[in-house]
PDB file of N, CA and C in Angstrom:
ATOM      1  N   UNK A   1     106.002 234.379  57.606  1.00  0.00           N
ATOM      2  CA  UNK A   1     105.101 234.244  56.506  1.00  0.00           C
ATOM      3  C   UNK A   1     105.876 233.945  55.222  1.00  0.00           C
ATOM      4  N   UNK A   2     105.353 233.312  54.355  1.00  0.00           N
ATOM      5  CA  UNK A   2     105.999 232.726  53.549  1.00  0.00           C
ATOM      6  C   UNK A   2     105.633 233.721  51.992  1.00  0.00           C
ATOM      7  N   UNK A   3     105.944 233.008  50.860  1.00  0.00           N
ATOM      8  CA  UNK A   3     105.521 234.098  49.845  1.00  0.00           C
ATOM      9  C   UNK A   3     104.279 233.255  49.400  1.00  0.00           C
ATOM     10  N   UNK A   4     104.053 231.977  49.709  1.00  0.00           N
ATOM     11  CA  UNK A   4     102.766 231.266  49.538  1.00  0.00           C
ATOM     12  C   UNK A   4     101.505 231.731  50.596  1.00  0.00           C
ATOM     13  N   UNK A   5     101.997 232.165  51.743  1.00  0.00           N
ATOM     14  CA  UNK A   5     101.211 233.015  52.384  1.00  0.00           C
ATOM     15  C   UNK A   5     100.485 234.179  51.622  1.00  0.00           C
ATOM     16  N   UNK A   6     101.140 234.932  51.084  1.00  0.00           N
ATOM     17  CA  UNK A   6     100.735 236.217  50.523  1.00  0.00           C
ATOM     18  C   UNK A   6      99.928 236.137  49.381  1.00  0.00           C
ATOM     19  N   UNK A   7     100.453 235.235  48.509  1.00  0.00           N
ATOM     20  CA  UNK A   7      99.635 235.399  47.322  1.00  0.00           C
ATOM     21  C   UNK A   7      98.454 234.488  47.823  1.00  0.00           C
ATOM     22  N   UNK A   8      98.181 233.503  48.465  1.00  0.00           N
ATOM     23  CA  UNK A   8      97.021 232.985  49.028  1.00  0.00           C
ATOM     24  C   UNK A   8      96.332 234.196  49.356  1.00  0.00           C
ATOM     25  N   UNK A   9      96.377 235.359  50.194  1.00  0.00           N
ATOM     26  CA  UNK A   9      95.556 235.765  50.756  1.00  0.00           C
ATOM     27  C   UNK A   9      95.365 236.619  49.656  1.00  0.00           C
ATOM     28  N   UNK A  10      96.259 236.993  48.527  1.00  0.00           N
ATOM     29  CA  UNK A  10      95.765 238.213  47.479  1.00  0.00           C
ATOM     30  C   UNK A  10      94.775 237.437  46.602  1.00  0.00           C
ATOM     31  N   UNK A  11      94.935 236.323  46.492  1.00  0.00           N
ATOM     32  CA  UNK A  11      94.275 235.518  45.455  1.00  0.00           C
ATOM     33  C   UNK A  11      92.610 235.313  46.387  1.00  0.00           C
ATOM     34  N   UNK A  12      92.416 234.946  47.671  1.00  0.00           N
ATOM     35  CA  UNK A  12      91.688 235.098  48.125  1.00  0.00           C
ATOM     36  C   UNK A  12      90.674 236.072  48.348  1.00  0.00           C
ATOM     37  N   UNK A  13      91.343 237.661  48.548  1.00  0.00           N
ATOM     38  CA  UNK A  13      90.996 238.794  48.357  1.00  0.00           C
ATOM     39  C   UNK A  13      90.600 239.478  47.215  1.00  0.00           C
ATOM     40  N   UNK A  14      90.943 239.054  45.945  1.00  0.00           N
ATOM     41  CA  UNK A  14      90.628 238.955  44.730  1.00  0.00           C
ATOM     42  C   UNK A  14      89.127 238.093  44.548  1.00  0.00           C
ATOM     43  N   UNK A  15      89.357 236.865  44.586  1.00  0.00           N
ATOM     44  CA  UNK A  15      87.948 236.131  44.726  1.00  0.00           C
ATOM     45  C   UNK A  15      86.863 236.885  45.361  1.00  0.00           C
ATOM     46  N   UNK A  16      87.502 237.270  46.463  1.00  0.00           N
ATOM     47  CA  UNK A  16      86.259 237.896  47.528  1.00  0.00           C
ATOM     48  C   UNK A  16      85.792 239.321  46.737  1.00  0.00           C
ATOM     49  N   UNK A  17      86.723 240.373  46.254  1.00  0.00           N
ATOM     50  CA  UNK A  17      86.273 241.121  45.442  1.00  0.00           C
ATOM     51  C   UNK A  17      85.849 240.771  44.313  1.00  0.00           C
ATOM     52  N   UNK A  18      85.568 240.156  43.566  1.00  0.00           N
ATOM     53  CA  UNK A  18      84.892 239.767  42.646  1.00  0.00           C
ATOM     54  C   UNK A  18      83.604 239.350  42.904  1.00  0.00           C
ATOM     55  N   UNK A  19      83.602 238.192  44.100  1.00  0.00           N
ATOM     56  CA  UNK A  19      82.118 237.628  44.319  1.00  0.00           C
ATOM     57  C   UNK A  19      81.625 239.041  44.943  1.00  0.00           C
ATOM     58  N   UNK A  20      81.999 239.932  45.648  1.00  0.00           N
ATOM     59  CA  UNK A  20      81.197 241.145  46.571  1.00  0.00           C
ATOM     60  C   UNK A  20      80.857 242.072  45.167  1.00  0.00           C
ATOM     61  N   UNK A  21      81.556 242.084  43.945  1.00  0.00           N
ATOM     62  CA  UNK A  21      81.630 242.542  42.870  1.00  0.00           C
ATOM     63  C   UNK A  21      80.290 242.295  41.810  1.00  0.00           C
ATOM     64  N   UNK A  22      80.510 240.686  41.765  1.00  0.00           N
ATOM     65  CA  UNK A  22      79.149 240.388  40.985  1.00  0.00           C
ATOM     66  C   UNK A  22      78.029 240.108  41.846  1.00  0.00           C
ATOM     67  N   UNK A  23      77.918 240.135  43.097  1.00  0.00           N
ATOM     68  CA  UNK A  23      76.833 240.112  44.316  1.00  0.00           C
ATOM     69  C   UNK A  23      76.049 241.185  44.015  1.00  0.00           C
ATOM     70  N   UNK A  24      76.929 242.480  43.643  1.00  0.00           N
ATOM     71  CA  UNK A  24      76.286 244.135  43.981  1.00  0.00           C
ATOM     72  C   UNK A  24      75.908 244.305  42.434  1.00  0.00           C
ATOM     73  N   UNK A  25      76.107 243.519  41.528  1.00  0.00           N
ATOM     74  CA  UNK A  25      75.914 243.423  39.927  1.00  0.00           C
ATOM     75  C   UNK A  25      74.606 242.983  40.018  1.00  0.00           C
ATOM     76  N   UNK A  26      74.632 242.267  40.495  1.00  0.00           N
ATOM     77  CA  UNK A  26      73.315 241.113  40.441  1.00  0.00           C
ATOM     78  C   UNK A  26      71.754 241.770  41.199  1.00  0.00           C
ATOM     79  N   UNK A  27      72.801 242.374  42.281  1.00  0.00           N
ATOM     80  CA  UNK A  27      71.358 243.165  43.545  1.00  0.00           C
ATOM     81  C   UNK A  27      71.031 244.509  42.413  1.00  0.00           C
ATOM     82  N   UNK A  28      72.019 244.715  41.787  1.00  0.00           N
ATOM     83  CA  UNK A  28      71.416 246.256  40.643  1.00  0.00           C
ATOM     84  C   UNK A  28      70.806 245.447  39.794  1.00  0.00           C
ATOM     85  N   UNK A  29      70.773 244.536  38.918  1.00  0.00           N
ATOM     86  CA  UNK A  29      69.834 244.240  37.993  1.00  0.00           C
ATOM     87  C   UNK A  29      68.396 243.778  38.716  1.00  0.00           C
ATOM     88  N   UNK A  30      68.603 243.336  40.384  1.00  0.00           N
ATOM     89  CA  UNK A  30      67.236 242.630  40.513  1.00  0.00           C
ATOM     90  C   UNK A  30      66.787 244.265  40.799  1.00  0.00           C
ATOM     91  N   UNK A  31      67.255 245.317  41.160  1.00  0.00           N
ATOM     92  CA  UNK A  31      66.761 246.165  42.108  1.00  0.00           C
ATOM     93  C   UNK A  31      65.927 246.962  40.794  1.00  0.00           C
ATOM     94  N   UNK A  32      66.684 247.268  39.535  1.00  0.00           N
ATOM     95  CA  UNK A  32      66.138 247.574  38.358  1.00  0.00           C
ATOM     96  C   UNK A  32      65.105 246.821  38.384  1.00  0.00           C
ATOM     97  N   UNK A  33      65.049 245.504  37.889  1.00  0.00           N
ATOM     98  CA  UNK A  33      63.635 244.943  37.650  1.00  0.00           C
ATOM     99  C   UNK A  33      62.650 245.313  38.563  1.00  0.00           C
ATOM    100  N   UNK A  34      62.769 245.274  39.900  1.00  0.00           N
ATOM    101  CA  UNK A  34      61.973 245.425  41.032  1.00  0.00           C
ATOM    102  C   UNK A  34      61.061 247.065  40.642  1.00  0.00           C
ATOM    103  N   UNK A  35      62.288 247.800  40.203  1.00  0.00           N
ATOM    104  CA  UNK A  35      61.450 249.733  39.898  1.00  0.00           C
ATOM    105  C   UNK A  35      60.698 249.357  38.652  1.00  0.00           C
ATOM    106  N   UNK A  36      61.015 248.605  37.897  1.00  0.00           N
ATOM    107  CA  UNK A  36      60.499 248.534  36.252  1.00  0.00           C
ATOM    108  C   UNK A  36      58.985 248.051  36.742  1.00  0.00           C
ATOM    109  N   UNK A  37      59.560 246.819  37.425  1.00  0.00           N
ATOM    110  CA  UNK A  37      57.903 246.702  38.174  1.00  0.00           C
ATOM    111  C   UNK A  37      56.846 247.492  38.905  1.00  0.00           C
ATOM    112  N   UNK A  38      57.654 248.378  39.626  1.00  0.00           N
ATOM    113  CA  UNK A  38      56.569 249.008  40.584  1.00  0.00           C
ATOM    114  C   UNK A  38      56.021 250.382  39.380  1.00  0.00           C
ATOM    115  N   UNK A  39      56.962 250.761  38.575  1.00  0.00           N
ATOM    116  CA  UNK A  39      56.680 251.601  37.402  1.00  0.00           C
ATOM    117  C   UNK A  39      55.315 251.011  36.735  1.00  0.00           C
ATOM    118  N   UNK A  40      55.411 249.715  36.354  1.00  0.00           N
ATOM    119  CA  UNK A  40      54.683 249.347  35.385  1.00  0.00           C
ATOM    120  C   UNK A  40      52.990 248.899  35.933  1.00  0.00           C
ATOM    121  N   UNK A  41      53.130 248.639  37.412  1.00  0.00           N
ATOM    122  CA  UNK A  41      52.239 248.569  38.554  1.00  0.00           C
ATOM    123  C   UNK A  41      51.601 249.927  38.739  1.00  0.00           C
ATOM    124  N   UNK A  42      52.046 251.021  39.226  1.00  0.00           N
ATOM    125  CA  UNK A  42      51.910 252.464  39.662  1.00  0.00           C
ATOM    126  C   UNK A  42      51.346 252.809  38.353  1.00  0.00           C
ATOM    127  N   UNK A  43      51.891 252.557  36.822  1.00  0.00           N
ATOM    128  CA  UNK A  43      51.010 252.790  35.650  1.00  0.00           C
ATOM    129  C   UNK A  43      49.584 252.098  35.851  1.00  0.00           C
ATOM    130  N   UNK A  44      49.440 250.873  35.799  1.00  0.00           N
ATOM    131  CA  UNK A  44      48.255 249.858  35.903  1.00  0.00           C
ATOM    132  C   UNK A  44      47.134 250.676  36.671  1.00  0.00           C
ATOM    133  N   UNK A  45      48.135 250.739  38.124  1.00  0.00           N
ATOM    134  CA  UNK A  45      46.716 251.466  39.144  1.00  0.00           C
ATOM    135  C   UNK A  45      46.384 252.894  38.822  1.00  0.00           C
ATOM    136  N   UNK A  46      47.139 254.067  38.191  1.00  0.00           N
ATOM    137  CA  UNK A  46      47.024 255.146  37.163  1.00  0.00           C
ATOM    138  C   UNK A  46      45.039 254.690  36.658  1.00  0.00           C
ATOM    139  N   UNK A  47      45.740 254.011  35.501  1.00  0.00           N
ATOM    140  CA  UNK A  47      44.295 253.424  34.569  1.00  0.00           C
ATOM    141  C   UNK A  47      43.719 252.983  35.006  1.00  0.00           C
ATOM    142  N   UNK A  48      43.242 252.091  36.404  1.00  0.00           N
ATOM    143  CA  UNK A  48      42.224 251.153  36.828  1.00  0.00           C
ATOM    144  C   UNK A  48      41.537 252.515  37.628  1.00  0.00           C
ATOM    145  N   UNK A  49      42.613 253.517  37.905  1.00  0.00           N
ATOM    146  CA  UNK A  49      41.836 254.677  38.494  1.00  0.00           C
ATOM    147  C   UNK A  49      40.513 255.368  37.683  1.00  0.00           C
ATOM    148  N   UNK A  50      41.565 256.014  36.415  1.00  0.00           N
ATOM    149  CA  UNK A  50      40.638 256.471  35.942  1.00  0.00           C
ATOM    150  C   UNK A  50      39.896 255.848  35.575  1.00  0.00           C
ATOM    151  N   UNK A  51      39.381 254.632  35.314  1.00  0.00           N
ATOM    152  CA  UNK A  51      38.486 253.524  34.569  1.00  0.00           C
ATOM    153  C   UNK A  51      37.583 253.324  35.929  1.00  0.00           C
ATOM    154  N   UNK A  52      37.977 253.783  37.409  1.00  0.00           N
ATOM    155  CA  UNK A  52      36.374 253.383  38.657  1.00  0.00           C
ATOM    156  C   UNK A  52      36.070 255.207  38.260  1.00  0.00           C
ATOM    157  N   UNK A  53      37.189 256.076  38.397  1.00  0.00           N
ATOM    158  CA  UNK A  53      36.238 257.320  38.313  1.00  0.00           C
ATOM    159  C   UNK A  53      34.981 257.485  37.261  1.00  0.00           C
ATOM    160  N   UNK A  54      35.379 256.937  35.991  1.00  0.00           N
ATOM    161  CA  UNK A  54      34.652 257.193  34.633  1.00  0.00           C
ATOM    162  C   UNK A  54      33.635 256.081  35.027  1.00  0.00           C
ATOM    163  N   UNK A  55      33.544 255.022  35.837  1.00  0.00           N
ATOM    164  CA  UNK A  55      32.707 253.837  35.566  1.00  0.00           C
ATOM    165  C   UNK A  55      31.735 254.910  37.153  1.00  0.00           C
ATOM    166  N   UNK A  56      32.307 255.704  37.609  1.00  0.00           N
ATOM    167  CA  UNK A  56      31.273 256.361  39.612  1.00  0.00           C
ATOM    168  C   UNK A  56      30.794 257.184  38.409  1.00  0.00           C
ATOM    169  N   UNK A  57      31.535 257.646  37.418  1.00  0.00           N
ATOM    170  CA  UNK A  57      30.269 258.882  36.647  1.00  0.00           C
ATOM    171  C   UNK A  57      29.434 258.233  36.117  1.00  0.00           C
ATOM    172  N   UNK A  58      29.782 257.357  35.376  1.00  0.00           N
ATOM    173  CA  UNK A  58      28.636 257.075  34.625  1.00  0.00           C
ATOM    174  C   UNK A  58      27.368 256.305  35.147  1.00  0.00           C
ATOM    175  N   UNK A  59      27.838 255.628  36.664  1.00  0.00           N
ATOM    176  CA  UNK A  59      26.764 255.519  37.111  1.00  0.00           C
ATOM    177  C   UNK A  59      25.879 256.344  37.451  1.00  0.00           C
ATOM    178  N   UNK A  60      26.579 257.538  38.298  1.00  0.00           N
ATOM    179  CA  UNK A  60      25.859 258.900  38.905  1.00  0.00           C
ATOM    180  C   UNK A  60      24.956 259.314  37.234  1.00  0.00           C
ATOM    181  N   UNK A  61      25.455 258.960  36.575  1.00  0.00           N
ATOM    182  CA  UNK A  61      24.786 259.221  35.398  1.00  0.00           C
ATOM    183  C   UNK A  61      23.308 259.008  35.015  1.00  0.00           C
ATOM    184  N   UNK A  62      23.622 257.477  35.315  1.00  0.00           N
ATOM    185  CA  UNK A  62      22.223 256.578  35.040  1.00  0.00           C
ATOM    186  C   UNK A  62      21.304 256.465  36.405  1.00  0.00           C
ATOM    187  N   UNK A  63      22.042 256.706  37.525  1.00  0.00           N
ATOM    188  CA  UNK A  63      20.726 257.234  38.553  1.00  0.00           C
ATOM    189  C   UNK A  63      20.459 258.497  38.628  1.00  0.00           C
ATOM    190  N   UNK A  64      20.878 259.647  37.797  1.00  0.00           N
ATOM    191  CA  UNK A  64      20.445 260.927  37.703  1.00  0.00           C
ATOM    192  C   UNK A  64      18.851 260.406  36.568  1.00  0.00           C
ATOM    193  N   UNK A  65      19.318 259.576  35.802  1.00  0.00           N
ATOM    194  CA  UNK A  65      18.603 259.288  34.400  1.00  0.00           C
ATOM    195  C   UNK A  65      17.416 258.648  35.124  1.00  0.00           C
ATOM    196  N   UNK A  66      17.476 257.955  35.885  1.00  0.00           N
ATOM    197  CA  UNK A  66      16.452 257.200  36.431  1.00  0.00           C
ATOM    198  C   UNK A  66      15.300 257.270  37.433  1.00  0.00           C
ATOM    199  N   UNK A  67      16.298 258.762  38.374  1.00  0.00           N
ATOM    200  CA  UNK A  67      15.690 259.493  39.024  1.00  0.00           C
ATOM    201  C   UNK A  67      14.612 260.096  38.342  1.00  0.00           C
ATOM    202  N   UNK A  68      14.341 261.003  36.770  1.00  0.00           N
ATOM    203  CA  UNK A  68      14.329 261.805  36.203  1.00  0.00           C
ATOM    204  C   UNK A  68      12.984 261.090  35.464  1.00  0.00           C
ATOM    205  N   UNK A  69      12.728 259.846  36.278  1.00  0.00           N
ATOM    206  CA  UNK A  69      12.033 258.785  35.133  1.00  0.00           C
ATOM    207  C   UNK A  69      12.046 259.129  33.226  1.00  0.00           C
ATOM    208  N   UNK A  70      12.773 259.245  33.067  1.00  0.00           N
ATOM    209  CA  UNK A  70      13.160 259.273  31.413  1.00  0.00           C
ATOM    210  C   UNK A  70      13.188 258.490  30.856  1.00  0.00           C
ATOM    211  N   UNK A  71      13.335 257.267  31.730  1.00  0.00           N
ATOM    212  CA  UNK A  71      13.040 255.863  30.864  1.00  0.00           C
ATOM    213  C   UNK A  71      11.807 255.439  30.406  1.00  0.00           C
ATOM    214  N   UNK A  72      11.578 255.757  31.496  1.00  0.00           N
ATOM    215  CA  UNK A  72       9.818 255.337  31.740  1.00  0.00           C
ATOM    216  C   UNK A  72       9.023 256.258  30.515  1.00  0.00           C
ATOM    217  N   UNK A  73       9.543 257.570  30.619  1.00  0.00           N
ATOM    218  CA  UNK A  73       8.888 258.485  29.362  1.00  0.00           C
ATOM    219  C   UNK A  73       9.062 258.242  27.769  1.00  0.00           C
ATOM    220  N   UNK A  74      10.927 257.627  28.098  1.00  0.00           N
ATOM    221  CA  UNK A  74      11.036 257.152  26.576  1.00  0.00           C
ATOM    222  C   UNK A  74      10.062 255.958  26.186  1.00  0.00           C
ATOM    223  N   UNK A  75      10.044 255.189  27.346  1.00  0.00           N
ATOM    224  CA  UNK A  75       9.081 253.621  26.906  1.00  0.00           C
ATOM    225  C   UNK A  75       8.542 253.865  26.653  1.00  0.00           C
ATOM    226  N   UNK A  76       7.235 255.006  27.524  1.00  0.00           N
ATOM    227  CA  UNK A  76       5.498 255.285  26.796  1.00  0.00           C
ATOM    228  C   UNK A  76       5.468 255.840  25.193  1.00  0.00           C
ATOM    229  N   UNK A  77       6.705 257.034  25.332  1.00  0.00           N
ATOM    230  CA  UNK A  77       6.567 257.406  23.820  1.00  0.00           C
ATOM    231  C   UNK A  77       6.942 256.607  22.700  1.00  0.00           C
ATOM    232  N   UNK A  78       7.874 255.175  22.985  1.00  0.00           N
ATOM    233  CA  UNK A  78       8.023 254.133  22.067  1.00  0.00           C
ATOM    234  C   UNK A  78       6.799 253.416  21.625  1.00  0.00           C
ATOM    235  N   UNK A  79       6.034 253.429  22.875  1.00  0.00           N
ATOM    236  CA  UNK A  79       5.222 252.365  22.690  1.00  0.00           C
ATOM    237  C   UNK A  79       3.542 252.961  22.262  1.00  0.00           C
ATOM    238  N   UNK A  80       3.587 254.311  22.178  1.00  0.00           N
ATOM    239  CA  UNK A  80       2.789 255.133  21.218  1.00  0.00           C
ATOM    240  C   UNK A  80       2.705 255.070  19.559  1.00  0.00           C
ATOM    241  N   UNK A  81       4.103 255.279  19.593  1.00  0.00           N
ATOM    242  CA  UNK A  81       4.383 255.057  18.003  1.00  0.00           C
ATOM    243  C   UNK A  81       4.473 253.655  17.650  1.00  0.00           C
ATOM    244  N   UNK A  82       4.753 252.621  18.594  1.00  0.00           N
ATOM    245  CA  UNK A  82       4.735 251.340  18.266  1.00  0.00           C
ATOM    246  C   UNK A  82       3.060 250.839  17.751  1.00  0.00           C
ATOM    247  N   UNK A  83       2.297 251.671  18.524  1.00  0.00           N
ATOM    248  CA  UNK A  83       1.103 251.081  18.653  1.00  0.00           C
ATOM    249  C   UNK A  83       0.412 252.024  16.992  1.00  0.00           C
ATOM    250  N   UNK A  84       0.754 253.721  16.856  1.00  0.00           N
ATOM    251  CA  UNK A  84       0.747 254.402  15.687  1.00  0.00           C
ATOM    252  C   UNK A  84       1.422 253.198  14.412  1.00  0.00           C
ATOM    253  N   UNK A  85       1.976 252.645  14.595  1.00  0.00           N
ATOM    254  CA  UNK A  85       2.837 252.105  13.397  1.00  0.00           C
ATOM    255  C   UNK A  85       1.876 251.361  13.042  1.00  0.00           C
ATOM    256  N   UNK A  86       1.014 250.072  14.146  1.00  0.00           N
ATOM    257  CA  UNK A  86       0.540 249.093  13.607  1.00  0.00           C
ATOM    258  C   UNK A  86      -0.902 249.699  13.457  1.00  0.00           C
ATOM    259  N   UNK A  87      -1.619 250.563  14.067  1.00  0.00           N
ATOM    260  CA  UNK A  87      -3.073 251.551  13.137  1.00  0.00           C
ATOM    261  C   UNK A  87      -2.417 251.375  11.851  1.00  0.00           C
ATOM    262  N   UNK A  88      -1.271 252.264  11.447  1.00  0.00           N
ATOM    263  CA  UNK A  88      -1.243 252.376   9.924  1.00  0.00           C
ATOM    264  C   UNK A  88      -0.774 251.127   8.984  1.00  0.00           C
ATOM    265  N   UNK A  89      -0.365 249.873   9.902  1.00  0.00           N
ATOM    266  CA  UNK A  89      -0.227 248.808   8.937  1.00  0.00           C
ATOM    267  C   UNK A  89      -1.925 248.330   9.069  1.00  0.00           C
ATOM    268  N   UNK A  90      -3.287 248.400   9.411  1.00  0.00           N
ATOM    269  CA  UNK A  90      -4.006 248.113   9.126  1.00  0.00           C
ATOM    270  C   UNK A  90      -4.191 248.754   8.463  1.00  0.00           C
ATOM    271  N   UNK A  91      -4.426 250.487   8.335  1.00  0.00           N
ATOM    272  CA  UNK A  91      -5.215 251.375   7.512  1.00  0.00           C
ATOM    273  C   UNK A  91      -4.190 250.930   5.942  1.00  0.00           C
ATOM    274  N   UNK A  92      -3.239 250.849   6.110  1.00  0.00           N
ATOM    275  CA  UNK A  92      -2.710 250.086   4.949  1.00  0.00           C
ATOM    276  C   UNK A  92      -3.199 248.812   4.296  1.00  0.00           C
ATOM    277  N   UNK A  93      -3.192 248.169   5.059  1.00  0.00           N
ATOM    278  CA  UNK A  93      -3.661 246.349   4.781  1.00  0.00           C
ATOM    279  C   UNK A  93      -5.596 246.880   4.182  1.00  0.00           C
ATOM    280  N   UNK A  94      -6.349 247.719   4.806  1.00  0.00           N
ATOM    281  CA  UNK A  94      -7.597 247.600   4.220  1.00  0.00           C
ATOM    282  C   UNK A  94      -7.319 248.291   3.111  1.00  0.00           C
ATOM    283  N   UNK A  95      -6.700 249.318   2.616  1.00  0.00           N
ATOM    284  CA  UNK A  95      -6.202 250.595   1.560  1.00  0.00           C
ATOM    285  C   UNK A  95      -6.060 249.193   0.455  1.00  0.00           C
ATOM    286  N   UNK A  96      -5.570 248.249   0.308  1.00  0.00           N
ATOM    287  CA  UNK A  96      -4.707 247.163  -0.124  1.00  0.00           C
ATOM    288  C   UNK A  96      -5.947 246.472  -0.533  1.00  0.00           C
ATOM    289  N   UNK A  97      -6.459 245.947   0.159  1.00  0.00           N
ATOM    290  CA  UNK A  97      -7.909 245.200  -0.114  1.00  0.00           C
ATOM    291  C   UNK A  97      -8.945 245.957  -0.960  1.00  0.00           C
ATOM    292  N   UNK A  98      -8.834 246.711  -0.593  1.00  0.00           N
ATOM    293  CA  UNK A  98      -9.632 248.102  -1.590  1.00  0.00           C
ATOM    294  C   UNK A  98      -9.053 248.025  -2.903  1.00  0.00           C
ATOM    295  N   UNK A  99      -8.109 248.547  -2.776  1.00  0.00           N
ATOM    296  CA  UNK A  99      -7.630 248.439  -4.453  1.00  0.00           C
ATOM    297  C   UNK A  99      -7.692 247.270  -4.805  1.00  0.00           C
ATOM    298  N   UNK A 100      -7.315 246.293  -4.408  1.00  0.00           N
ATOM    299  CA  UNK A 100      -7.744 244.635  -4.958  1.00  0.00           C
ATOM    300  C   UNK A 100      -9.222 244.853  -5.321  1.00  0.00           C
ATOM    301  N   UNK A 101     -10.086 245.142  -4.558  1.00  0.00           N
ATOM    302  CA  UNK A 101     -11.545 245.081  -4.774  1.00  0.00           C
ATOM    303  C   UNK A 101     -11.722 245.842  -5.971  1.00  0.00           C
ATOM    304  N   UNK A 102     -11.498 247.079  -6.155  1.00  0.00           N
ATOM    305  CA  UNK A 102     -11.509 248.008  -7.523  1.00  0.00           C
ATOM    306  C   UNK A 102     -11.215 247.906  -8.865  1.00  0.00           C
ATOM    307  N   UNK A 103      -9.566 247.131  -8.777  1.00  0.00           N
ATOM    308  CA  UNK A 103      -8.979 246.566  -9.564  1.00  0.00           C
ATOM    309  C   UNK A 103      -9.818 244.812 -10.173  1.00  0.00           C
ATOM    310  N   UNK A 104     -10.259 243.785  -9.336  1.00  0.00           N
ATOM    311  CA  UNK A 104     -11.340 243.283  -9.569  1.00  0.00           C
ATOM    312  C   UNK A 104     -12.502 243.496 -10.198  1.00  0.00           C
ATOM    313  N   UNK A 105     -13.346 244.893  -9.742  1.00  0.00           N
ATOM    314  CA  UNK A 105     -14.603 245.159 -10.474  1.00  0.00           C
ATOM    315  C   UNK A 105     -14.261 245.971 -11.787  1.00  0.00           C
ATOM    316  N   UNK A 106     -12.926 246.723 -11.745  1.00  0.00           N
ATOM    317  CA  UNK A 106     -12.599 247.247 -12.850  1.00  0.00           C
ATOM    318  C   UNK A 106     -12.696 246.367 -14.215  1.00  0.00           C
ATOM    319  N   UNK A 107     -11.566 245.084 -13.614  1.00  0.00           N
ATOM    320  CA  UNK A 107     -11.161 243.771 -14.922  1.00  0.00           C
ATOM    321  C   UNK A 107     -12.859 243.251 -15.373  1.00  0.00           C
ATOM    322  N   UNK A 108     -14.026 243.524 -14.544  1.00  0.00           N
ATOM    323  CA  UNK A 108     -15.338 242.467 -14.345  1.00  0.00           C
ATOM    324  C   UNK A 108     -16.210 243.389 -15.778  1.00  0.00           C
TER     325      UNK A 108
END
């Protein structure tokens, strides 16, 4: 073996530790990104959780509400006072005509 033998193979062995060097550099930064991801994933499905639990209550909510016909009770009682409102815009509107009429025979 020669002395060109030797340093060939140290120089070789060098290369090779280096590339096996920045190989295992490279697999830690992807392997980091890869956890940052499943972190940031495992957060996501966290919140999409609580966001179906809160969205199953609030339905159980509105078929408790519906069961309960409460809608139906709020409508009739809307539509009581809807119908109360417009009695008193007539008893108003004739109240109105009246005083026009008064105010008329008053000026006469």
């Amino acid at each position: 073996m020669s002395k060109d033998t030797s340093r060939i193979v140290n120089n070789a062995l060098n290369v090779l530790s280096k590339l096996v060097e920045s190989d295992t550099n490279i697999s830690t930064v992807d392997l980091n990104l890869l956890e940052n991801l499943n972190t940031n994933q495992a957060l996501n499905y966290i919140k999409l959780e609580n966001d179906m639990i809160e969205l199953e209550s609030n339905g159980k909510q509105l078929e408790n509400f519906n069961q309960e016909n409460e809608i139906d009770h709020h409508s009739k009682v809307l539509l009581e006072i809807e119908e109360n409102v417009s009695k008193l815009e007539n008893i108003i509107n004739e109240l109105d005509l009246w005083s026009l009429e008064l105010e008329s025979a008053a000026k006469k």
